[in-house]
PDB file of N, CA and C in Angstrom:
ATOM      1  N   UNK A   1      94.576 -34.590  61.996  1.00  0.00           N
ATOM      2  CA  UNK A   1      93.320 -35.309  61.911  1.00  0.00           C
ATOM      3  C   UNK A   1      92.639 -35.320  63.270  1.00  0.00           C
ATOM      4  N   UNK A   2      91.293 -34.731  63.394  1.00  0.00           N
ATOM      5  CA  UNK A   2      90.223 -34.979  64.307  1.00  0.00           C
ATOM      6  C   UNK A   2      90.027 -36.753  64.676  1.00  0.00           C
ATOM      7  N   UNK A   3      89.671 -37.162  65.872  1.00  0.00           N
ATOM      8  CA  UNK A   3      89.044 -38.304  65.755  1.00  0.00           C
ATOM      9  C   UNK A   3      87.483 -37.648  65.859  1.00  0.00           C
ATOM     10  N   UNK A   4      86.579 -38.319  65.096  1.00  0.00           N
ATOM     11  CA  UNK A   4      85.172 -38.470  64.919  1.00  0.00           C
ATOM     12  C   UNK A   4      84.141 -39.746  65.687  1.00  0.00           C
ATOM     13  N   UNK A   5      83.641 -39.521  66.969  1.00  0.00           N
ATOM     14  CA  UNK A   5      83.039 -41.026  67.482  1.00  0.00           C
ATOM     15  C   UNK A   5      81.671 -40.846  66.574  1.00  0.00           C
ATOM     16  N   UNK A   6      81.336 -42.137  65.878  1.00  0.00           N
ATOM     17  CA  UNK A   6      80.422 -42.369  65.564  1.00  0.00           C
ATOM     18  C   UNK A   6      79.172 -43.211  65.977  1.00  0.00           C
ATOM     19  N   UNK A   7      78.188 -42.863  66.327  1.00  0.00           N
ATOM     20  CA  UNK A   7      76.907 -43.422  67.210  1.00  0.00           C
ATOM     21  C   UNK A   7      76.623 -44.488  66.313  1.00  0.00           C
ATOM     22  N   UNK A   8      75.827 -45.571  66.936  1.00  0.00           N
ATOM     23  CA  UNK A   8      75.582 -46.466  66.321  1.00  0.00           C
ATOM     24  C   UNK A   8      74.600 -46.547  65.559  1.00  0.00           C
ATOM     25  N   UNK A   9      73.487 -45.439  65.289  1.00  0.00           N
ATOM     26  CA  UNK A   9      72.626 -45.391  64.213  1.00  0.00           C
ATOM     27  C   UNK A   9      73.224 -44.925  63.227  1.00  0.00           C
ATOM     28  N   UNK A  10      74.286 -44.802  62.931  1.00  0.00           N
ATOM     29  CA  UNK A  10      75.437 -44.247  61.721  1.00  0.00           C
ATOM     30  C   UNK A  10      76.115 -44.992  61.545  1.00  0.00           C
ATOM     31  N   UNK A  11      76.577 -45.865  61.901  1.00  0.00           N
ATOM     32  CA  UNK A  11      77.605 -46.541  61.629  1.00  0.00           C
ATOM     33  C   UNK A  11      77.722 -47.458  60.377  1.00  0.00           C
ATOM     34  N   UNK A  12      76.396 -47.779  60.034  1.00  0.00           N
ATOM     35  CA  UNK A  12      75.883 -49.063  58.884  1.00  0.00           C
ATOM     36  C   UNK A  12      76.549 -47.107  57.396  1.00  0.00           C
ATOM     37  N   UNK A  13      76.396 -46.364  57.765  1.00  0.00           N
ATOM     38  CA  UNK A  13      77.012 -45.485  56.726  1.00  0.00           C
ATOM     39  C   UNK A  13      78.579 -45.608  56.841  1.00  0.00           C
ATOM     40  N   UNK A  14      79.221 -45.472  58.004  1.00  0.00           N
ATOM     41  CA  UNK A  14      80.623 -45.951  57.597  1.00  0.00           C
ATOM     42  C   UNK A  14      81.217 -47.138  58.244  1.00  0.00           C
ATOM     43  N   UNK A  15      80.788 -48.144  57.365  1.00  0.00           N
ATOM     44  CA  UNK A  15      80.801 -49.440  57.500  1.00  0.00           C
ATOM     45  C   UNK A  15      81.127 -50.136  58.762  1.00  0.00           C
ATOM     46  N   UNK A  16      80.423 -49.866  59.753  1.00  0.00           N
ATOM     47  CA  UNK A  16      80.359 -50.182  61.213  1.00  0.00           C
ATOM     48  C   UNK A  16      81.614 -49.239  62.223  1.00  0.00           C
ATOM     49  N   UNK A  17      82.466 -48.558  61.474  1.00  0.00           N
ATOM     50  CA  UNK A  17      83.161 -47.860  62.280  1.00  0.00           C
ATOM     51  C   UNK A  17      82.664 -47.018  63.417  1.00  0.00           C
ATOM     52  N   UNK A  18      83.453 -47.211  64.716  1.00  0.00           N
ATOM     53  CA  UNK A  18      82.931 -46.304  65.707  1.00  0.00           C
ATOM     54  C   UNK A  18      83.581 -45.414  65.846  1.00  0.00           C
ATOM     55  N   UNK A  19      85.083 -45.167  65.606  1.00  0.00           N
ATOM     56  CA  UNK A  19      85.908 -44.024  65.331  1.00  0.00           C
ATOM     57  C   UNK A  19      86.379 -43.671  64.017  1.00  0.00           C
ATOM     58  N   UNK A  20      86.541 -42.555  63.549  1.00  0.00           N
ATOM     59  CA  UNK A  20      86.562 -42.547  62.305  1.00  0.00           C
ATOM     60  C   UNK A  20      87.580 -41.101  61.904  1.00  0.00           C
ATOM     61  N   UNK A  21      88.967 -40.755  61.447  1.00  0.00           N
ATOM     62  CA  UNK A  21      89.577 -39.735  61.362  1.00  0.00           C
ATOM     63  C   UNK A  21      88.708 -38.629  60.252  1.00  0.00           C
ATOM     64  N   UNK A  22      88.963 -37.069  60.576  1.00  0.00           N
ATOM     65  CA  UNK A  22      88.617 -36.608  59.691  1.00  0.00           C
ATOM     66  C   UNK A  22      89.374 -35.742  59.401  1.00  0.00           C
ATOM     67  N   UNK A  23      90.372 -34.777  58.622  1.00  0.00           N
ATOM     68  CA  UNK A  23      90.837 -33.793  58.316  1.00  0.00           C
ATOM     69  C   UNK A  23      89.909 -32.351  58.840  1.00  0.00           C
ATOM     70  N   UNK A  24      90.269 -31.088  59.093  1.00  0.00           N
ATOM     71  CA  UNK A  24      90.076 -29.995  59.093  1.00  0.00           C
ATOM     72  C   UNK A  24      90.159 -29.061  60.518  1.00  0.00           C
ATOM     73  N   UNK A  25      90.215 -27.674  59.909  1.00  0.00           N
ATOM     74  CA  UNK A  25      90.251 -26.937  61.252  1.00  0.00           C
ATOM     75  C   UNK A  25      89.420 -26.527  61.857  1.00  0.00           C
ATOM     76  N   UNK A  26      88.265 -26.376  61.425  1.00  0.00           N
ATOM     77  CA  UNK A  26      87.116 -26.297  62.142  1.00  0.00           C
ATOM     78  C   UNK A  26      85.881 -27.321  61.993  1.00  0.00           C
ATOM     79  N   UNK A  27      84.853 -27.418  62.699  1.00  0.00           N
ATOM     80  CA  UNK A  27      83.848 -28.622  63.017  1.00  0.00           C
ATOM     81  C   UNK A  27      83.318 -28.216  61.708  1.00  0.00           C
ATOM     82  N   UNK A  28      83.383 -27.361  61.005  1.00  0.00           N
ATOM     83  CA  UNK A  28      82.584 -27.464  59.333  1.00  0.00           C
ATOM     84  C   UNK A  28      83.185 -28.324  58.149  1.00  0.00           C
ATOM     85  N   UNK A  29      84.951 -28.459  58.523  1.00  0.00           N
ATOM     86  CA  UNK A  29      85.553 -28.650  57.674  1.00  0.00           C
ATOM     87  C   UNK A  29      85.651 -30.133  57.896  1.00  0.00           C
ATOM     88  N   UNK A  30      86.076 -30.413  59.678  1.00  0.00           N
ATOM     89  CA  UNK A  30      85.585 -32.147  59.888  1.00  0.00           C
ATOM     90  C   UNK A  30      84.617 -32.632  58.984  1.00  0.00           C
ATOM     91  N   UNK A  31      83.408 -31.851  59.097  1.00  0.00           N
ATOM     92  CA  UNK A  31      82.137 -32.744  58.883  1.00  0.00           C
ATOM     93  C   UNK A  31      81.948 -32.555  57.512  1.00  0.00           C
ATOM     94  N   UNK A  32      82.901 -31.482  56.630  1.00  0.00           N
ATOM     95  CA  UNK A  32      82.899 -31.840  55.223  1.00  0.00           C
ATOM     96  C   UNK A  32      84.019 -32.630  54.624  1.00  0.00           C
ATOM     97  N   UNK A  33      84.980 -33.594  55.555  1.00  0.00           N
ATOM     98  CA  UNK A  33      85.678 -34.428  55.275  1.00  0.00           C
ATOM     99  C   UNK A  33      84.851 -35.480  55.282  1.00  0.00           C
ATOM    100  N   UNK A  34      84.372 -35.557  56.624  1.00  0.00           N
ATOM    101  CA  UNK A  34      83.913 -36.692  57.130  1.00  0.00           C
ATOM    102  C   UNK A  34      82.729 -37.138  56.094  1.00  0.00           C
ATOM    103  N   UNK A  35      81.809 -36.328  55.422  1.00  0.00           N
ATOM    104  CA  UNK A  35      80.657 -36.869  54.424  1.00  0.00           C
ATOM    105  C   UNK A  35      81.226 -36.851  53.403  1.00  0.00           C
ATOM    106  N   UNK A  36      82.911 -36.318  52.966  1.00  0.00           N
ATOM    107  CA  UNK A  36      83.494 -36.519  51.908  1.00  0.00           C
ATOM    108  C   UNK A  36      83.457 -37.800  51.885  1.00  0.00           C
ATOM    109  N   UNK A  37      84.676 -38.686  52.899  1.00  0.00           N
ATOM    110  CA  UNK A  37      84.817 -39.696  52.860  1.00  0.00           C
ATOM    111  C   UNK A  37      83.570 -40.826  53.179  1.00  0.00           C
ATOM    112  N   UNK A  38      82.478 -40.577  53.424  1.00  0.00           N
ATOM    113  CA  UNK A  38      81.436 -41.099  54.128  1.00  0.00           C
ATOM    114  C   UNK A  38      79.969 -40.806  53.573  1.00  0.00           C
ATOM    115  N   UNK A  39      79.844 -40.449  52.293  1.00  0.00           N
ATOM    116  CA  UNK A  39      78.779 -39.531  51.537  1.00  0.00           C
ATOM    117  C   UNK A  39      77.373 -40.004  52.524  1.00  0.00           C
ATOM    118  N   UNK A  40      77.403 -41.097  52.461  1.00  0.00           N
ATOM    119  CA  UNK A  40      75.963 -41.344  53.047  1.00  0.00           C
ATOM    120  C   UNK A  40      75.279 -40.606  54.390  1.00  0.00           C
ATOM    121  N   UNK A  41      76.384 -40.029  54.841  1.00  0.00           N
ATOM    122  CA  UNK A  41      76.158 -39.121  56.096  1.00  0.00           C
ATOM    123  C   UNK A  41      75.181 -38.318  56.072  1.00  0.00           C
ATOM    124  N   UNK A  42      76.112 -38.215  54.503  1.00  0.00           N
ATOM    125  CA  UNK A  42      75.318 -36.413  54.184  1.00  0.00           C
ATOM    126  C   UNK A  42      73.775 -35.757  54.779  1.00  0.00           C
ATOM    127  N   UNK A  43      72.899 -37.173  54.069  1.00  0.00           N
ATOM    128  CA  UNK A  43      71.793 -36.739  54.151  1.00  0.00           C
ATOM    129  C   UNK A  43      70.873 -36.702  55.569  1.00  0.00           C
ATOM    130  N   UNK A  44      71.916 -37.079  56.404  1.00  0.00           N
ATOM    131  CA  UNK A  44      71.293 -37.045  57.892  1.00  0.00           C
ATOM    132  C   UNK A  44      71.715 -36.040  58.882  1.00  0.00           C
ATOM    133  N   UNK A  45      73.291 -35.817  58.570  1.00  0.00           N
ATOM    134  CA  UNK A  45      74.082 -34.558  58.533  1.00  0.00           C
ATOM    135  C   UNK A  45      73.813 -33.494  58.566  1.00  0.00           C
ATOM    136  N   UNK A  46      73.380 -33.082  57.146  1.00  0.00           N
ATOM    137  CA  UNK A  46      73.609 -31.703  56.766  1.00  0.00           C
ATOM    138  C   UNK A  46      72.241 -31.359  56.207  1.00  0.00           C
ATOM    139  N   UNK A  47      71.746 -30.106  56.296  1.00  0.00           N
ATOM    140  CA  UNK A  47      70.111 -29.692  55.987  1.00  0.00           C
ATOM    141  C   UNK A  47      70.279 -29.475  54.555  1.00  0.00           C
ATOM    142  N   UNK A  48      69.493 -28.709  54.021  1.00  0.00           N
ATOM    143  CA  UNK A  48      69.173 -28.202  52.685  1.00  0.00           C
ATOM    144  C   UNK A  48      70.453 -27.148  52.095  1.00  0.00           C
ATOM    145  N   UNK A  49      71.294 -26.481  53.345  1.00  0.00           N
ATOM    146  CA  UNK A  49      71.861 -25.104  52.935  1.00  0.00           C
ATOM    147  C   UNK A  49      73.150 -25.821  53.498  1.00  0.00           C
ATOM    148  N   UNK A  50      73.565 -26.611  53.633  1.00  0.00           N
ATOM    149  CA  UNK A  50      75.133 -27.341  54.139  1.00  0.00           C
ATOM    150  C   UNK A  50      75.608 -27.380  55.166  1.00  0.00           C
ATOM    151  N   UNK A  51      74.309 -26.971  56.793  1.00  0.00           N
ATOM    152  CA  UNK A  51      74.737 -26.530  57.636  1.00  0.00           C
ATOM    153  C   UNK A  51      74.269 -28.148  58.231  1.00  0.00           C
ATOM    154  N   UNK A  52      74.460 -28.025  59.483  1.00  0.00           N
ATOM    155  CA  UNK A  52      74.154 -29.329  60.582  1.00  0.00           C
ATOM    156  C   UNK A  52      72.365 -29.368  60.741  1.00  0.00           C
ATOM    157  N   UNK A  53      72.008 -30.663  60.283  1.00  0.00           N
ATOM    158  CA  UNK A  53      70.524 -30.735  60.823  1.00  0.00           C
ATOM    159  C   UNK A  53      70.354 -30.578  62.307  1.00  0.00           C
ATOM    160  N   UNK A  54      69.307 -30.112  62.537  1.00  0.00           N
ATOM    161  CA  UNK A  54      68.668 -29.018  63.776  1.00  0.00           C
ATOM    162  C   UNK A  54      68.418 -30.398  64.645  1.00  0.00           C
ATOM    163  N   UNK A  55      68.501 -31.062  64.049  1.00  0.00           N
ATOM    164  CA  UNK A  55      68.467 -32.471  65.242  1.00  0.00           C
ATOM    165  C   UNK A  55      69.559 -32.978  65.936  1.00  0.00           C
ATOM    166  N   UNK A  56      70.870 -32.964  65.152  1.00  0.00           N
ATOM    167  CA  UNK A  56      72.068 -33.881  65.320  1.00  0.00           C
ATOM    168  C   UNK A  56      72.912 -32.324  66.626  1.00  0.00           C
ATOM    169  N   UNK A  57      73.415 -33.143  67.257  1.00  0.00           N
ATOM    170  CA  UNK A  57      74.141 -32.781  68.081  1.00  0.00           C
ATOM    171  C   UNK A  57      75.094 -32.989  68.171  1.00  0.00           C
ATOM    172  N   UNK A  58      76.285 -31.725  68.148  1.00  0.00           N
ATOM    173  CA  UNK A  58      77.596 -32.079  67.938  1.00  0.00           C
ATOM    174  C   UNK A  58      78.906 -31.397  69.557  1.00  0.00           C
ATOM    175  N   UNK A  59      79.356 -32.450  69.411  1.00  0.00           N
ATOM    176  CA  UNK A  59      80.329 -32.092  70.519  1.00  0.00           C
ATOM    177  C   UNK A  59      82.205 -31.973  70.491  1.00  0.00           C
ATOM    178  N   UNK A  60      82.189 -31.302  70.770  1.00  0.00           N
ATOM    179  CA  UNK A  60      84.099 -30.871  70.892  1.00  0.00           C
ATOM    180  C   UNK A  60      84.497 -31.379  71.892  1.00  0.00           C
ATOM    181  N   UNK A  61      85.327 -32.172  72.127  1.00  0.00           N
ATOM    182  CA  UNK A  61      85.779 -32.282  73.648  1.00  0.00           C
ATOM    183  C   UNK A  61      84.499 -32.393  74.816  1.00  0.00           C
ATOM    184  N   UNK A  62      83.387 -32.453  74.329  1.00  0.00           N
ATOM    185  CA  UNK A  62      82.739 -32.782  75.749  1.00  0.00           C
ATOM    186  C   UNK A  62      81.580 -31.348  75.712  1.00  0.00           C
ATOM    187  N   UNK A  63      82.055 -30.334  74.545  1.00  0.00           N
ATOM    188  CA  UNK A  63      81.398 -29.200  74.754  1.00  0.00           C
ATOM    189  C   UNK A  63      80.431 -29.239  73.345  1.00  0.00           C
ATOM    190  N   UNK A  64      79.304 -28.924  73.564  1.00  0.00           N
ATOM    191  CA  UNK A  64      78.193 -28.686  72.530  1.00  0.00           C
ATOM    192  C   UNK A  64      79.006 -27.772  72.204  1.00  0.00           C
ATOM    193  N   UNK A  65      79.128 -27.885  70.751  1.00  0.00           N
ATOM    194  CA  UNK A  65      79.645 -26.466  69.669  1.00  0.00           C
ATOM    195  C   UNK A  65      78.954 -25.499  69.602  1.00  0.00           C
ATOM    196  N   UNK A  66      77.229 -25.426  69.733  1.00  0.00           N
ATOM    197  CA  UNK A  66      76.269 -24.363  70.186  1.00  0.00           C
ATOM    198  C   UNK A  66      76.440 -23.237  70.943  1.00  0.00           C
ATOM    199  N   UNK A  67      77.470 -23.924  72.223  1.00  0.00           N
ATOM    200  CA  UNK A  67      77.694 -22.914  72.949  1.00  0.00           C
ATOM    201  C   UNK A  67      79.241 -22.693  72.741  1.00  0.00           C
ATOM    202  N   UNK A  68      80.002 -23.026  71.754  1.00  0.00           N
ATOM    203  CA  UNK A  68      81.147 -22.646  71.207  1.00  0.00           C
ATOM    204  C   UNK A  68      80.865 -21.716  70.256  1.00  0.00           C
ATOM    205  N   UNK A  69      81.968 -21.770  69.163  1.00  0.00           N
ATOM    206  CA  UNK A  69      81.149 -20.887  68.022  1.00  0.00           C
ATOM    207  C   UNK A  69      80.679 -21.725  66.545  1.00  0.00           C
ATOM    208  N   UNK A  70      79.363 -22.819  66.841  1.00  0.00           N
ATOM    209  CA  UNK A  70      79.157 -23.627  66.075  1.00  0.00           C
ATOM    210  C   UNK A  70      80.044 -24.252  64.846  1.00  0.00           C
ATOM    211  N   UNK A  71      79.627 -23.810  64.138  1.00  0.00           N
ATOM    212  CA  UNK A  71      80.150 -25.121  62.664  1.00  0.00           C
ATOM    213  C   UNK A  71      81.435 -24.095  62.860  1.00  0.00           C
ATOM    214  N   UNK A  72      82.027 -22.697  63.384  1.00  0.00           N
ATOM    215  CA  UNK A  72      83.132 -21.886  62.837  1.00  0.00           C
ATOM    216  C   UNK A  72      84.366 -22.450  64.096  1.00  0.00           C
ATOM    217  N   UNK A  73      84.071 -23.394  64.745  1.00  0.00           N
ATOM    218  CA  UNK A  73      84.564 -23.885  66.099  1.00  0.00           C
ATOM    219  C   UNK A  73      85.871 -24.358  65.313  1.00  0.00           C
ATOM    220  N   UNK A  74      87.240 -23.624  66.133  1.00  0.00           N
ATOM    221  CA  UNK A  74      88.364 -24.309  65.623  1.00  0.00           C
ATOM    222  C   UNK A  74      88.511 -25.552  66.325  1.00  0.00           C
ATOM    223  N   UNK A  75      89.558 -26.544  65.641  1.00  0.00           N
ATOM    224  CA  UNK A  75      89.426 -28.025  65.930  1.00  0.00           C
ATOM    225  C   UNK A  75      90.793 -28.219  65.870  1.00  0.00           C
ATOM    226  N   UNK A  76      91.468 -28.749  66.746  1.00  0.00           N
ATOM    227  CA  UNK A  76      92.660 -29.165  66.810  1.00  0.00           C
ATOM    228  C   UNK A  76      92.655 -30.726  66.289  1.00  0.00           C
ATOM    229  N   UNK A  77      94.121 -30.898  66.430  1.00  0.00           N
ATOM    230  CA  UNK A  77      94.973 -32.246  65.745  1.00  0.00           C
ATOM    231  C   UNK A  77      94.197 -33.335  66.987  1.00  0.00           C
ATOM    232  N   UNK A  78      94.318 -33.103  68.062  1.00  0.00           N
ATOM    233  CA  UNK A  78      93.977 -34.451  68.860  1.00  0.00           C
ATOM    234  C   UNK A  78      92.179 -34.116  69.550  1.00  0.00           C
ATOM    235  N   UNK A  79      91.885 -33.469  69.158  1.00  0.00           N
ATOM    236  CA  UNK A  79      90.168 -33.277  69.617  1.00  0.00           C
ATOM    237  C   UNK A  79      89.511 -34.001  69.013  1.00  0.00           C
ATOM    238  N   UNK A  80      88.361 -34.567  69.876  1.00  0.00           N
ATOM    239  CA  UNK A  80      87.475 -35.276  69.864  1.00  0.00           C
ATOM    240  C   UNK A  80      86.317 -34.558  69.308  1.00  0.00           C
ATOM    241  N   UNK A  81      85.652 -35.027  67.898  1.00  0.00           N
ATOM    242  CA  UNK A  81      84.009 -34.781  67.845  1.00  0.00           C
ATOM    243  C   UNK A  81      82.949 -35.830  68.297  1.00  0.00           C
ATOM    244  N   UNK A  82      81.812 -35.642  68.513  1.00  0.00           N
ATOM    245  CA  UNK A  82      80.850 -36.689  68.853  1.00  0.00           C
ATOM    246  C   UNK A  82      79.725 -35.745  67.934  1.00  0.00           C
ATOM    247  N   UNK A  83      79.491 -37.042  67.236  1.00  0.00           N
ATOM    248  CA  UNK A  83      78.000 -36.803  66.592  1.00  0.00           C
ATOM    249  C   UNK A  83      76.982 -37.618  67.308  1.00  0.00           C
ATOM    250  N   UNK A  84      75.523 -36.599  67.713  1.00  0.00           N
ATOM    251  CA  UNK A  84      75.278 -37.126  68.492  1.00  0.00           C
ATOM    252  C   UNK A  84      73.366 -37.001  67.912  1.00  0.00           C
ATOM    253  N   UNK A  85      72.704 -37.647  66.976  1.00  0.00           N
ATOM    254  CA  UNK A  85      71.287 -37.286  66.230  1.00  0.00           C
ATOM    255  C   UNK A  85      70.672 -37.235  67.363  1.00  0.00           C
ATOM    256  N   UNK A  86      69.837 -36.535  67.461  1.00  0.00           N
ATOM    257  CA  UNK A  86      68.465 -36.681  68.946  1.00  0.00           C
ATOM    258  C   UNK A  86      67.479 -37.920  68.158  1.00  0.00           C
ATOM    259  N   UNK A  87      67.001 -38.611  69.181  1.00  0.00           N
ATOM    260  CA  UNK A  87      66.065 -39.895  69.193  1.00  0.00           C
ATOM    261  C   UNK A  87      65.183 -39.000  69.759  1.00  0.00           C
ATOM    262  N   UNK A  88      64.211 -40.083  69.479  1.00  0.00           N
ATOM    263  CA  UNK A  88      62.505 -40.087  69.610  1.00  0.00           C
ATOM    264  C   UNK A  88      61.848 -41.174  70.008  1.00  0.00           C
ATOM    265  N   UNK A  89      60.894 -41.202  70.419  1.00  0.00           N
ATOM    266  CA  UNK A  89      60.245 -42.548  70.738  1.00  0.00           C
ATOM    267  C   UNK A  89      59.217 -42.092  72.037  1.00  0.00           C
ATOM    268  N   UNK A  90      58.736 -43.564  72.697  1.00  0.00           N
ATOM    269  CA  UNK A  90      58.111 -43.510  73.726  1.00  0.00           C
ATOM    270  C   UNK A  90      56.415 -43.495  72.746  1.00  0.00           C
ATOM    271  N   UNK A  91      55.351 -43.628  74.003  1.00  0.00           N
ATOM    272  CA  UNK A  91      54.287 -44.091  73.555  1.00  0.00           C
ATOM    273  C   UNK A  91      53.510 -42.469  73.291  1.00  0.00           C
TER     274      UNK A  91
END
């Protein structure tokens, strides 16, 4: 099991948790545990075609998966993901 940190604009989806385990070997398979167990994710998650919305930012250990080999990124037993949505704001 991955640990998963969860940001706090997510959290009201898995019921205030800030860490959260997920099964799989790569960051595709985390994040199709993780909205397994967590459906409400989904729709902030994942785009139209099952991939990661172009907003949310995801991290391995500290490393954007972007510059890994995205969603195909193998994931070990004690690695860290961070989901991380981009904000907006300002005047």
């Amino acid at each position: 099991m991955s640990e998963v940190r969860i940001p706090p604009v997510l959290r009201s989806a898995t019921s205030g948790a800030k860490l959260v385990d997920a099964g799989g070997s790569t960051v595709r398979e985390v994040i199709e545990s993780l909205v397994g167990t967590y459906p409400a994710l989904a729709p902030t998650l994942l785009d139209g075609d099952g991939g990661i919305n172009h907003f949310v930012n995801v991290f391995l250990n500290g490393t954007d998966v972007r510059h890994l080999d995205g969603l195909e990124t193998p994931v070990g037993e004690r690695d860290s993901l961070v989901l991380l949505p981009a904000m907006a704001g300002g005047s």
